[in-house]
C-alpha atoms as a PDB file:
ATOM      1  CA  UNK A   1       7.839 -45.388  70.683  1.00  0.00           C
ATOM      2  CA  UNK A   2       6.922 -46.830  74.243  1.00  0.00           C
ATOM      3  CA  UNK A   3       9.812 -49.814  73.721  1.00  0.00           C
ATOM      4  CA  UNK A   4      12.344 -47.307  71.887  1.00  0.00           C
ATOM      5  CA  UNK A   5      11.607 -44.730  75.051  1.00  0.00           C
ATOM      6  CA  UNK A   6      11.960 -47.883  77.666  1.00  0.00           C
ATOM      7  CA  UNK A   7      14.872 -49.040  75.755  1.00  0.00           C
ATOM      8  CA  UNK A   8      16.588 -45.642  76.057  1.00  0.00           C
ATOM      9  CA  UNK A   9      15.847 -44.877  79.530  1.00  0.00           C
ATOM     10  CA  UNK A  10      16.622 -48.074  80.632  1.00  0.00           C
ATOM     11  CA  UNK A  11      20.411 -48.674  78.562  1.00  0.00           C
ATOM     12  CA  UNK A  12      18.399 -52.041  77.898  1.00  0.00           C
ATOM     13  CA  UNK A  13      20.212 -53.942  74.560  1.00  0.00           C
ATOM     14  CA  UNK A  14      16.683 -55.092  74.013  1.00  0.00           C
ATOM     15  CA  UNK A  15      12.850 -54.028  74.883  1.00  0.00           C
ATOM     16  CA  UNK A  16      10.167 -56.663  73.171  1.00  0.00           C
ATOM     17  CA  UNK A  17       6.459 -56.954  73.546  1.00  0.00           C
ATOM     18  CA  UNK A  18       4.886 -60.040  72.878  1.00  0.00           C
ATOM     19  CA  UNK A  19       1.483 -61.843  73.699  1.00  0.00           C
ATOM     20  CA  UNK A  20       0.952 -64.953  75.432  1.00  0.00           C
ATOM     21  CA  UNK A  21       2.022 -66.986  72.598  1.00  0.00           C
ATOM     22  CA  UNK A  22       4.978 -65.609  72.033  1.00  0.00           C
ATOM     23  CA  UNK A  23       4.244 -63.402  68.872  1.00  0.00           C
ATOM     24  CA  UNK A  24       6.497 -60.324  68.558  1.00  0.00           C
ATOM     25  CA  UNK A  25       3.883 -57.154  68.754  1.00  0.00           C
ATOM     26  CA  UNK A  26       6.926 -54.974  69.244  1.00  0.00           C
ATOM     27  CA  UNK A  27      10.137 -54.229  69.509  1.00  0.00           C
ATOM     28  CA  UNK A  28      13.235 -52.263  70.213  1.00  0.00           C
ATOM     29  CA  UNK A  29      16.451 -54.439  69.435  1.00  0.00           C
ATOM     30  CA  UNK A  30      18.803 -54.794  66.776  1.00  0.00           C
ATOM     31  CA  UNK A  31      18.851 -58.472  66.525  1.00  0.00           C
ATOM     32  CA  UNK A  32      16.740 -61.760  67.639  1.00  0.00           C
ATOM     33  CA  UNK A  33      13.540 -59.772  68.639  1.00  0.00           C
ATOM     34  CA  UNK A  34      11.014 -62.860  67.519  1.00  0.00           C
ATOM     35  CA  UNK A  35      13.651 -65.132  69.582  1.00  0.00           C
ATOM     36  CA  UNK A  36      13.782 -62.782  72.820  1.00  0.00           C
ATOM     37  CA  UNK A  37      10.001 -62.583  72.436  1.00  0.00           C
ATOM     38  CA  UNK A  38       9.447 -66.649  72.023  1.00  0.00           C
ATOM     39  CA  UNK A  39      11.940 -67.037  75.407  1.00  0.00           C
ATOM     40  CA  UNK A  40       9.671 -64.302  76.986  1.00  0.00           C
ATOM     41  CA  UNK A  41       6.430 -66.296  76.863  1.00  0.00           C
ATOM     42  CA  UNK A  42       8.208 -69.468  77.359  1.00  0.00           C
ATOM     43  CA  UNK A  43       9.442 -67.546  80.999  1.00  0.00           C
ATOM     44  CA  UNK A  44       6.028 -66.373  81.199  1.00  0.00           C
ATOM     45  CA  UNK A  45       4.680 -70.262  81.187  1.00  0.00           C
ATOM     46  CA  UNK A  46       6.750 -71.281  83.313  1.00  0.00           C
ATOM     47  CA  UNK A  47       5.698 -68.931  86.023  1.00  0.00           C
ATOM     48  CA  UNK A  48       2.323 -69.680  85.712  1.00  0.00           C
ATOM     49  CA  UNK A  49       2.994 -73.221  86.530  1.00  0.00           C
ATOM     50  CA  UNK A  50       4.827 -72.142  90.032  1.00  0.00           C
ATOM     51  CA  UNK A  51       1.326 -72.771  91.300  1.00  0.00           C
ATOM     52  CA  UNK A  52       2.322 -76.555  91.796  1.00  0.00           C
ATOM     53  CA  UNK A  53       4.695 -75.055  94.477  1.00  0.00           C
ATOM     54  CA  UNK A  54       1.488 -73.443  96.246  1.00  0.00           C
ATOM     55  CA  UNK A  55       2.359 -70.205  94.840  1.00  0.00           C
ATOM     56  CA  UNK A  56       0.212 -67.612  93.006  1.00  0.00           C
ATOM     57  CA  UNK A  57       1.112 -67.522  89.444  1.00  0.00           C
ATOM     58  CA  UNK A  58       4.047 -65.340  88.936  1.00  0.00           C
ATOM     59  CA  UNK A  59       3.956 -62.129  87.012  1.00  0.00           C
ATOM     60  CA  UNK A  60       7.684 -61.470  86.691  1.00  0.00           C
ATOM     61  CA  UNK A  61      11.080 -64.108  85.945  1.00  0.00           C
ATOM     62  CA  UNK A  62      14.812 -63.053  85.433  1.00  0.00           C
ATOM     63  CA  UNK A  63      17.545 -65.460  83.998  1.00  0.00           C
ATOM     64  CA  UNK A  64      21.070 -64.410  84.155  1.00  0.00           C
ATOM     65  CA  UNK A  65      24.003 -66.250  82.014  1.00  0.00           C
ATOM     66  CA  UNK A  66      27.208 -66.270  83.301  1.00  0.00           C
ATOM     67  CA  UNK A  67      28.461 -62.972  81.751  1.00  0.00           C
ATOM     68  CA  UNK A  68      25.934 -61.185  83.852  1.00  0.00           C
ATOM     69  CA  UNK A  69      23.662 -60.458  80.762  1.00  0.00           C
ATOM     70  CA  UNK A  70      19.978 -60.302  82.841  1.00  0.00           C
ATOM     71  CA  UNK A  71      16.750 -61.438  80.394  1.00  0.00           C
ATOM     72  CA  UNK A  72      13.518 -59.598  82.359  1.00  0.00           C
ATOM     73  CA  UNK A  73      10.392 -61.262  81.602  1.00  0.00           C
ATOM     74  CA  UNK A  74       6.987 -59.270  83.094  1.00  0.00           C
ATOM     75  CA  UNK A  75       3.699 -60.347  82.265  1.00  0.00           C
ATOM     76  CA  UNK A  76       0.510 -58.049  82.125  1.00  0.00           C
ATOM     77  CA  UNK A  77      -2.730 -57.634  81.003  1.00  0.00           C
ATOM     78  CA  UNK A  78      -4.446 -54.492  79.151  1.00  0.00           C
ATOM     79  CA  UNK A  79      -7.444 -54.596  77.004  1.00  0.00           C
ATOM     80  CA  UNK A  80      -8.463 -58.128  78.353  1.00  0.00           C
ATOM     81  CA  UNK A  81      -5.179 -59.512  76.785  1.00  0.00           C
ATOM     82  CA  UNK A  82      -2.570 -61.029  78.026  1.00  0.00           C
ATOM     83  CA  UNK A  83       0.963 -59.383  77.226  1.00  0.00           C
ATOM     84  CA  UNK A  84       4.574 -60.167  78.212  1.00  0.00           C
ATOM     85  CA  UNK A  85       7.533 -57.153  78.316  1.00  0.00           C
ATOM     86  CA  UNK A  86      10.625 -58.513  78.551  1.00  0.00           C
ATOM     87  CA  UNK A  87      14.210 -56.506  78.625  1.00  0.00           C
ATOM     88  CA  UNK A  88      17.593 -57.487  78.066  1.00  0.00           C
ATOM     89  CA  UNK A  89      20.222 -55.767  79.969  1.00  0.00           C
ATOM     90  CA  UNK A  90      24.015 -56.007  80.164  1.00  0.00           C
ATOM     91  CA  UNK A  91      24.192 -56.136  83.900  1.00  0.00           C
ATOM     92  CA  UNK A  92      21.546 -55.786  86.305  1.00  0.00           C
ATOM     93  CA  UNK A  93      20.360 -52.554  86.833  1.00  0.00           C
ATOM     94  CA  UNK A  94      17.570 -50.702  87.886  1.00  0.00           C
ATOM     95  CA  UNK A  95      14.340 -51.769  85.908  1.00  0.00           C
ATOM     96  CA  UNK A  96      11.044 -52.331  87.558  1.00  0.00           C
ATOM     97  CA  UNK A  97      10.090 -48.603  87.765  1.00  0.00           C
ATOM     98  CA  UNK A  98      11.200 -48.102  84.123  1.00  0.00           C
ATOM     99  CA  UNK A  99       9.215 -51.206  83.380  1.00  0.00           C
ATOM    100  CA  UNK A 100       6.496 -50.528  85.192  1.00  0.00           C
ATOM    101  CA  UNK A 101       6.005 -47.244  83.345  1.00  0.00           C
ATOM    102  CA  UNK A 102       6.048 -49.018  80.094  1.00  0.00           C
ATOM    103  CA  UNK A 103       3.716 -51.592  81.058  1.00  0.00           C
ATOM    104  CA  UNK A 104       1.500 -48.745  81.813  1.00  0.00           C
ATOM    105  CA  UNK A 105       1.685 -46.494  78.844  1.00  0.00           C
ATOM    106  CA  UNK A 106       0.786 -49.666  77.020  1.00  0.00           C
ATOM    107  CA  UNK A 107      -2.338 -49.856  79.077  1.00  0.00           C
ATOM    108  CA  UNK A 108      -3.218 -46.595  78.408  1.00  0.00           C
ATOM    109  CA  UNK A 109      -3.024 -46.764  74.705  1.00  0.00           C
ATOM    110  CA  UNK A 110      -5.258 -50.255  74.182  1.00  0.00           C
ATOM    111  CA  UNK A 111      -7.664 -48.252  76.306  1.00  0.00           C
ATOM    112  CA  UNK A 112      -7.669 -45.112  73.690  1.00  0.00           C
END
């Protein structure tokens, strides 16, 4: 229901939830959830190795194609885990409130 709600607010083609690995928890999207999940952690990876740039690990990455289709990728943790939430969006719109609630509904429900 959290994704579905996210998805709706948000007019986001796609909400996924995935751990670190890249294995689909959750979704909300009609099509290529396990891929969208996969390219997620992959993001997620990649950020973590911004370090070699003398940078903190980052806990957010966007890729945009050339038809202005945005892929969101924000990485969390809740219940000692370590989760990624990414969102697919037509164009860029607004997100990181919307995504920040998400990411902490999930919180709250591994810590019920």
């Amino acid at each position: 229901m959290i994704l579905q709600d996210l998805a709706a607010r948000g007019q986001f083609e796609a909400a996924v939830l995935s751990d670190a690995d890249g294995y689909l928890l959750a979704s909300a999207s009609q099509e290529g959830a396990e891929t969208q999940a996969a390219l997620a952690a992959m993001l997620r990876n990649a950020a973590t190795r911004v370090g070699s740039l003398s940078m903190a690990p980052a806990d957010e990455v966007t890729v945009r194609d050339e038809r202005g289709r945005c892929l969101v990728s924000r990485s969390f943790h809740a219940d000692g885990r370590l989760f990624v939430l990414a969102v697919l969006m037509r164009h860029r719109k607004p997100y990181r409130r919307l995504t920040a609630q998400a990411i902490e509904a999930i919180r709250q429900f591994y810590r019920s």
